[in-house]
Protein backbone atom coordinates (compact mmCIF):
# COMPACT_ATOMS: atom_id res chain seq x y z
CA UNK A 1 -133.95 26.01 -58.52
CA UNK A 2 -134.54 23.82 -61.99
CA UNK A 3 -131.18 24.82 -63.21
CA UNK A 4 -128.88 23.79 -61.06
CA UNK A 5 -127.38 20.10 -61.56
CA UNK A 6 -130.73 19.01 -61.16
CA UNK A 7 -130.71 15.81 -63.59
CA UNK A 8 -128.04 14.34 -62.04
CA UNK A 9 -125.99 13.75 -59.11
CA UNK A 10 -123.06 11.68 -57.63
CA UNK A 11 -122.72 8.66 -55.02
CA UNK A 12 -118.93 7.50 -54.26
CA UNK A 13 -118.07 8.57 -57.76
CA UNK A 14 -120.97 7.09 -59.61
CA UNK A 15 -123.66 8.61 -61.41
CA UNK A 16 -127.78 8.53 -60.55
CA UNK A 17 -130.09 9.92 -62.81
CA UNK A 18 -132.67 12.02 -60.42
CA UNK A 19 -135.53 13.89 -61.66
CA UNK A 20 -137.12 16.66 -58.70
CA UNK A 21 -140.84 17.15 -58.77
CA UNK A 22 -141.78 20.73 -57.75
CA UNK A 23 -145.31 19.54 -56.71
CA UNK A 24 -144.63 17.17 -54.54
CA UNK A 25 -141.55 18.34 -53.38
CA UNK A 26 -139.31 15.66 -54.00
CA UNK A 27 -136.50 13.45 -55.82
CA UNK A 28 -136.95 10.39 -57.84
CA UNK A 29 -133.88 8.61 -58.13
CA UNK A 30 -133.24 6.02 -61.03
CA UNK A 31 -133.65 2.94 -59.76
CA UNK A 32 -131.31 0.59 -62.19
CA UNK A 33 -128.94 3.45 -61.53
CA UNK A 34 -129.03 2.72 -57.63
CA UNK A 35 -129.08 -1.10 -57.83
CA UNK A 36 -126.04 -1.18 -60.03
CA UNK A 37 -123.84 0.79 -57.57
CA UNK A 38 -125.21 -1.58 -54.02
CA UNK A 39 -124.34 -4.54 -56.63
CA UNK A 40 -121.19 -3.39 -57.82
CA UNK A 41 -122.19 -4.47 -61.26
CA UNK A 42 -120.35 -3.84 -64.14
CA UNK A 43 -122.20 -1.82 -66.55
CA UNK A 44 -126.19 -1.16 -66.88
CA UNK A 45 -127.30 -4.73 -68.54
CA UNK A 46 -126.19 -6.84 -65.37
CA UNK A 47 -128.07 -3.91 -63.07
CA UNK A 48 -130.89 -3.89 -65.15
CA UNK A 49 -131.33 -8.01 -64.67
CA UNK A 50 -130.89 -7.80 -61.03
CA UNK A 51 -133.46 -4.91 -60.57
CA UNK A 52 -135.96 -7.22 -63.20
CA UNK A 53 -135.37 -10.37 -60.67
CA UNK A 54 -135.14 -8.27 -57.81
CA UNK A 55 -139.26 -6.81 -59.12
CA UNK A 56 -140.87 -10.24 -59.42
CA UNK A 57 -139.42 -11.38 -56.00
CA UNK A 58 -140.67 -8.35 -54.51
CA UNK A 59 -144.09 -8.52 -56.02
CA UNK A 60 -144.31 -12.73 -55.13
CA UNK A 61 -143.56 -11.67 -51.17
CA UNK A 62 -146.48 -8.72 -51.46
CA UNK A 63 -143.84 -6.02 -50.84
CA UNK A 64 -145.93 -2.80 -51.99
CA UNK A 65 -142.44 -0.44 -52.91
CA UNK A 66 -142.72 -1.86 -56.67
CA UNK A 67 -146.09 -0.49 -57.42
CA UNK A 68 -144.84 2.79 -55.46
CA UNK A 69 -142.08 2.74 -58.27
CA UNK A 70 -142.90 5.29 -61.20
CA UNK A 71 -141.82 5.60 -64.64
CA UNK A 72 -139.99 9.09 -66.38
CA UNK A 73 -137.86 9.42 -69.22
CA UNK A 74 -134.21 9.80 -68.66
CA UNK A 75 -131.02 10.08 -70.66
CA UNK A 76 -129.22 7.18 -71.56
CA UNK A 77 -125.76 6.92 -72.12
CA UNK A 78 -126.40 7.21 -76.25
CA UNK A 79 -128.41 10.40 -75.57
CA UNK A 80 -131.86 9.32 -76.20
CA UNK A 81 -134.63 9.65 -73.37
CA UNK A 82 -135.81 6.37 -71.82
CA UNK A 83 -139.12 5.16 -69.50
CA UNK A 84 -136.81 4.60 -66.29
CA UNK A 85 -138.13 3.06 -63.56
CA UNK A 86 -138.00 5.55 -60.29
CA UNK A 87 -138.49 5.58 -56.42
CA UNK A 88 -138.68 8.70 -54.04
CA UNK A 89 -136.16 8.75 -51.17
CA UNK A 90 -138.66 6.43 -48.59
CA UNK A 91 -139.31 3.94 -51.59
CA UNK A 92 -135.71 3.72 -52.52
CA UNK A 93 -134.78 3.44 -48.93
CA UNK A 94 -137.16 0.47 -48.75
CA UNK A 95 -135.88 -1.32 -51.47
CA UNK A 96 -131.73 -0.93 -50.62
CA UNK A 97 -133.09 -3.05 -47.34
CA UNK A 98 -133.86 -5.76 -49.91
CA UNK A 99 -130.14 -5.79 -51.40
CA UNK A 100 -127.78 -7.46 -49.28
CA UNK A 101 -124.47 -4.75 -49.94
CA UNK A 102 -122.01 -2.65 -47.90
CA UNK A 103 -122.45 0.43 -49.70
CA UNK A 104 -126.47 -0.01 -48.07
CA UNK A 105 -125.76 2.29 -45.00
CA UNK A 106 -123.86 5.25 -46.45
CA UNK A 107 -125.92 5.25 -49.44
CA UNK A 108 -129.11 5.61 -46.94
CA UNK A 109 -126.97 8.13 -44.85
CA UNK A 110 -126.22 10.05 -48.76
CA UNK A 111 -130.32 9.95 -49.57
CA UNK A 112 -130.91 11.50 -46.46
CA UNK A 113 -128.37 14.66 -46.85
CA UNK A 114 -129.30 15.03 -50.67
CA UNK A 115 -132.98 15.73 -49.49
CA UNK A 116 -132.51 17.76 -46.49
CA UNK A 117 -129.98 20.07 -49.07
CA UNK A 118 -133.20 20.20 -51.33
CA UNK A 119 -135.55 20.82 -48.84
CA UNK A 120 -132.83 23.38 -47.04
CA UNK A 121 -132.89 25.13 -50.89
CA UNK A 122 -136.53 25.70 -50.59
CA UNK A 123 -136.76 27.09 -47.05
CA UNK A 124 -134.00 29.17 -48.19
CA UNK A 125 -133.89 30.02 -51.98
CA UNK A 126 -130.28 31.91 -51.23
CA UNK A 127 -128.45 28.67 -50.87
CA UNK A 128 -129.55 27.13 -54.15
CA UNK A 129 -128.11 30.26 -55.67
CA UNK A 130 -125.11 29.96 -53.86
CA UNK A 131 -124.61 26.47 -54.80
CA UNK A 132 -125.13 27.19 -58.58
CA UNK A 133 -122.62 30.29 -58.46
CA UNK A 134 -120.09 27.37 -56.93
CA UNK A 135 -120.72 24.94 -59.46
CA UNK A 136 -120.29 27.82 -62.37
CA UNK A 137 -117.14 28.56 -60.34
CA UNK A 138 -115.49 24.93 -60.04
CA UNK A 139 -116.07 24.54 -64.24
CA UNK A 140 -114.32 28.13 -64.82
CA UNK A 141 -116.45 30.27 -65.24
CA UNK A 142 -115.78 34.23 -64.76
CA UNK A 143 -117.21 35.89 -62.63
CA UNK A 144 -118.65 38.62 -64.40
CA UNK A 145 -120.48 35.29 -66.98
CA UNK A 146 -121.73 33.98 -63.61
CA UNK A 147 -123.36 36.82 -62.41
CA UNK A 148 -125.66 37.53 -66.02
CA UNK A 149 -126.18 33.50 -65.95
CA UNK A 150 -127.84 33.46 -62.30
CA UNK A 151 -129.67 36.29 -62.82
CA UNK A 152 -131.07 34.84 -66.29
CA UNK A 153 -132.38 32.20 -64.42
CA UNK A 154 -133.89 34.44 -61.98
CA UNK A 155 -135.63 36.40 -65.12
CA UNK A 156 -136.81 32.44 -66.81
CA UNK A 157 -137.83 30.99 -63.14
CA UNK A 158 -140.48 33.89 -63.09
CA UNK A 159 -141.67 33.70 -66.88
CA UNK A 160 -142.24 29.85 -66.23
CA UNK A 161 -144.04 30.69 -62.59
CA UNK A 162 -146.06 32.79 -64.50
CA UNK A 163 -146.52 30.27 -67.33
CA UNK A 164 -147.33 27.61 -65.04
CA UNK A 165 -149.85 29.37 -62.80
CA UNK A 166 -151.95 30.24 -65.70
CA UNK A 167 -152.08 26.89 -66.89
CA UNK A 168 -149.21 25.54 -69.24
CA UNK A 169 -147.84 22.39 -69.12
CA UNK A 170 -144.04 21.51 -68.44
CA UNK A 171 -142.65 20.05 -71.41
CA UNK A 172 -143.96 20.52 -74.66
CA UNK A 173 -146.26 23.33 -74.14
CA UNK A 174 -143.22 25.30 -72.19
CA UNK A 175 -140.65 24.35 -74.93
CA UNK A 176 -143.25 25.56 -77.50
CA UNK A 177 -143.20 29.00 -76.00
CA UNK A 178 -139.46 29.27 -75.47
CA UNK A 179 -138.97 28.27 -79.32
CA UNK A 180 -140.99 31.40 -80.11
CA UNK A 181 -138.94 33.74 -78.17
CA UNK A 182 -135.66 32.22 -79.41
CA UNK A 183 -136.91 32.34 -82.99
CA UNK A 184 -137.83 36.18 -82.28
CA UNK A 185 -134.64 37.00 -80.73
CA UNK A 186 -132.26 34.96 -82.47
CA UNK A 187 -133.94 33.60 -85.50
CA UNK A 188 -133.38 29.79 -84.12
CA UNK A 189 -135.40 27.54 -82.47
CA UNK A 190 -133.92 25.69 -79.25
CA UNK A 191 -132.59 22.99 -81.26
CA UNK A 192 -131.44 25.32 -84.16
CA UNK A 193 -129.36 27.09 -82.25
CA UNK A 194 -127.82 24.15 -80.20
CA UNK A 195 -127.00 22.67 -83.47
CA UNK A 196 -125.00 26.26 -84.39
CA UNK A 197 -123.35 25.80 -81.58
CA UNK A 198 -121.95 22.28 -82.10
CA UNK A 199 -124.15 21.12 -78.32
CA UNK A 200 -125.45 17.88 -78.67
CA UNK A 201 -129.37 17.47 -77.54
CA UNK A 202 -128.76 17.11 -73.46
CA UNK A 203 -126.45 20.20 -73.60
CA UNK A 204 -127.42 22.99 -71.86
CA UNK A 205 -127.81 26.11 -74.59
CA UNK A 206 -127.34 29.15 -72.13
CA UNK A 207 -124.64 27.58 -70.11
CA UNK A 208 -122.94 28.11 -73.57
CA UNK A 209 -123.63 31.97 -74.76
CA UNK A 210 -122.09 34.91 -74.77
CA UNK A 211 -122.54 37.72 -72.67
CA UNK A 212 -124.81 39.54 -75.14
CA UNK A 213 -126.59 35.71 -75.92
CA UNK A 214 -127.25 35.62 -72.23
CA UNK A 215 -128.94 39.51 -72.01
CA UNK A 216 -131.24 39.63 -75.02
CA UNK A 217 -132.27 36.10 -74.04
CA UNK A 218 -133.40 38.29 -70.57
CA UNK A 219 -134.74 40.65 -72.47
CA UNK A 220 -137.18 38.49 -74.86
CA UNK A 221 -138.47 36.28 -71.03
CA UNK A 222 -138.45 39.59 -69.22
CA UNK A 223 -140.72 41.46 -71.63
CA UNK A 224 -142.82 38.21 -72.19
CA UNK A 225 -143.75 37.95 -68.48
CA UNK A 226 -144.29 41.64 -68.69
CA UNK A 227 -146.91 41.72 -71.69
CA UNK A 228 -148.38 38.26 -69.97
CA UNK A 229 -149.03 40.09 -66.96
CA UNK A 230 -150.13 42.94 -68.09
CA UNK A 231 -152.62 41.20 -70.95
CA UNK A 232 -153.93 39.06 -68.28
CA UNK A 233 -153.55 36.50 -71.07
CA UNK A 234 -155.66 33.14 -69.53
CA UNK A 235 -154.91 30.50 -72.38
CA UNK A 236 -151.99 29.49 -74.74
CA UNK A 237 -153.02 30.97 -77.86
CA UNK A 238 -152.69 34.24 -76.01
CA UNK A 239 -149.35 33.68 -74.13
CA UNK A 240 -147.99 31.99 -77.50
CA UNK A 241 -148.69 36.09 -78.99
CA UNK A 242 -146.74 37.52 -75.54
CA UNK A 243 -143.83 35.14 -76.37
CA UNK A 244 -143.66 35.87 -79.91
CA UNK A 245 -143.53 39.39 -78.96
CA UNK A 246 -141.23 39.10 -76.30
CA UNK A 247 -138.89 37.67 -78.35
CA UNK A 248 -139.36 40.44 -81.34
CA UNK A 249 -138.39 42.88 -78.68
CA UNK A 250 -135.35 40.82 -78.20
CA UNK A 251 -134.71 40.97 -82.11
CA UNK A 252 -134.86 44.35 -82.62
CA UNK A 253 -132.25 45.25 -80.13
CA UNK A 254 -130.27 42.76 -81.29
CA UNK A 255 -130.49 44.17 -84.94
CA UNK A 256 -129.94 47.48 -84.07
CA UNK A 257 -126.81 46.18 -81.86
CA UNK A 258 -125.04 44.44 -84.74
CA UNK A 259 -125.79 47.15 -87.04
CA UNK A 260 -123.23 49.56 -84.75
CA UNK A 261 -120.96 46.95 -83.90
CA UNK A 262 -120.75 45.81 -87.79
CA UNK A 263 -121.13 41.81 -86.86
CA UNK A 264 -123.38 39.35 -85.96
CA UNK A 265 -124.16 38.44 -82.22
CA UNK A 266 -125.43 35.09 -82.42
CA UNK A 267 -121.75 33.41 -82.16
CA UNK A 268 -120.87 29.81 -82.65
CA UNK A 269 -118.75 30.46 -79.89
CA UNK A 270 -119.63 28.50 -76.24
CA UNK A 271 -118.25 27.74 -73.15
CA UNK A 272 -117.95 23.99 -74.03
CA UNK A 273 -115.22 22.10 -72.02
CA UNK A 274 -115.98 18.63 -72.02
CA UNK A 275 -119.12 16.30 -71.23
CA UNK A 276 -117.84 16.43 -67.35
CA UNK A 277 -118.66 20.15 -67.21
CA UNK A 278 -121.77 19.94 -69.06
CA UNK A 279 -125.50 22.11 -66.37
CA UNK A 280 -128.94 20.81 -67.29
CA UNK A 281 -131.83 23.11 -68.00
């Protein structure tokens, strides 16, 4: 499920950047982010020396979980996106045997359970669910917000299935699409309408509408999916026309509903309650 708490997670009280790849079925943890916990280091500079030292003694003795490192861009702490360098659960667990700590055993024991809860989520798509619901729960959330947020993601995880299977790329070519269903339904790109909202960039816009935000948001992915499907449409161009109509459907309900109501829906209004509570999708 891409949006639970998927960017990020928690050791002991510390934060790990974590990224989960849905082909291969698996986490990549930040590395720096791990070392600097095992070395109890102060801040990221110190961690980031001891993982640069820790590299070329690695590579001198032939040991073969550098090269298995990768590279993704993560968050930093001033909210710009970084090359990071990252290591899958059997990489990572190779390299804490290389850093003499006592945090080394429980954090092996804590990659272990964080997996099998992943893989556990797959097997059984129900528990990711009811681990978002908890999540929504613990930052105070209603109930009644809950229930239109999980099924939104329910209505996006099958437009981007769709998307996917027929060929676009995560990333830009997905956050190309969305924009045009915003921008039918709302008038605002992604970014336009974070910026309405006061969110900074690694907000997360729907954890932050209203009701209404949430349902024509639905509306404009379900009726995209819908016109994708039924079009057949087989390259971009084409799904780029689905999502602008999607979202146009999305408008014109939203039109006609502030016309009766006598006031705009798009509200500057959001469920913002400090960085701590912040979901990522």
């Amino acid at each position: 499920m891409e949006e639970k708490e998927k960017h990020l997670t928690i050791f002991d009280g510390q934060k790990i950047r974590r990224h989960w790849d849905d082909r291969a079925e698996k986490w990549y943890f930040s590395v720096v982010d791990v070392v600097q916990i095992l070395t109890a280091q102060p801040d990221f500079q110190p961690a980031r020396k001891y993982w640069n030292k820790l590299k070329e003694r690695l590579t001198v003795e032939g040991n073969q979980s550098v090269t298995k490192c990768h590279q993704l861009k993560m968050i930093a702490s001033d909210g710009k996106y970084y090359l990071t360098d990252v290591a899958d659960t059997e990489v990572m667990l190779r390299l804490i045997q290389s850093i003499p700590s006592p945090n080394a055993e429980p954090f092996k024991l804590w990659l272990a359970q964080v997996g099998k809860e992943r893989i556990d989520e797959i097997r059984d798509p129900e528990l990711a669910v009811n681990r978002a619901k908890a999540i929504y729960e613990r930052k105070g959330y209603p109930k009644d917000w809950i229930d239109k947020r999980l099924r939104g993601i329910n209505v996006r995880n099958t437009l981007t299935d769709e998307w996917r299977s027929r060929g676009v790329k995560d990333g830009k070519e997905f956050a190309i699409l969305t924009d045009e269903i915003y921008k039918g339904a709302f008038d605002f790109t992604a970014q336009e309408y974070k910026q309405h909202k006061s969110l900074s960039k690694e907000n997360n816009l729907r954890d932050h509408m209203e009701d209404l935000e949430l349902i024509l948001t639905m509306l404009g992915e379900a009726t995209t999916t819908k016109l994708t499907v039924e079009r057949d449409s087989d390259e971009l161009k084409k799904m780029h026309r689905d999502a602008k109509e999607g979202g146009e459907v999305a408008g014109k309900a939203r039109l006609d509903i502030e016309g009766r109501i006598g006031k705009k829906i798009v509200s500057k209004k959001n469920f913002l309650r400090g960085s701590e509570n912040q979901l990522t999708n």
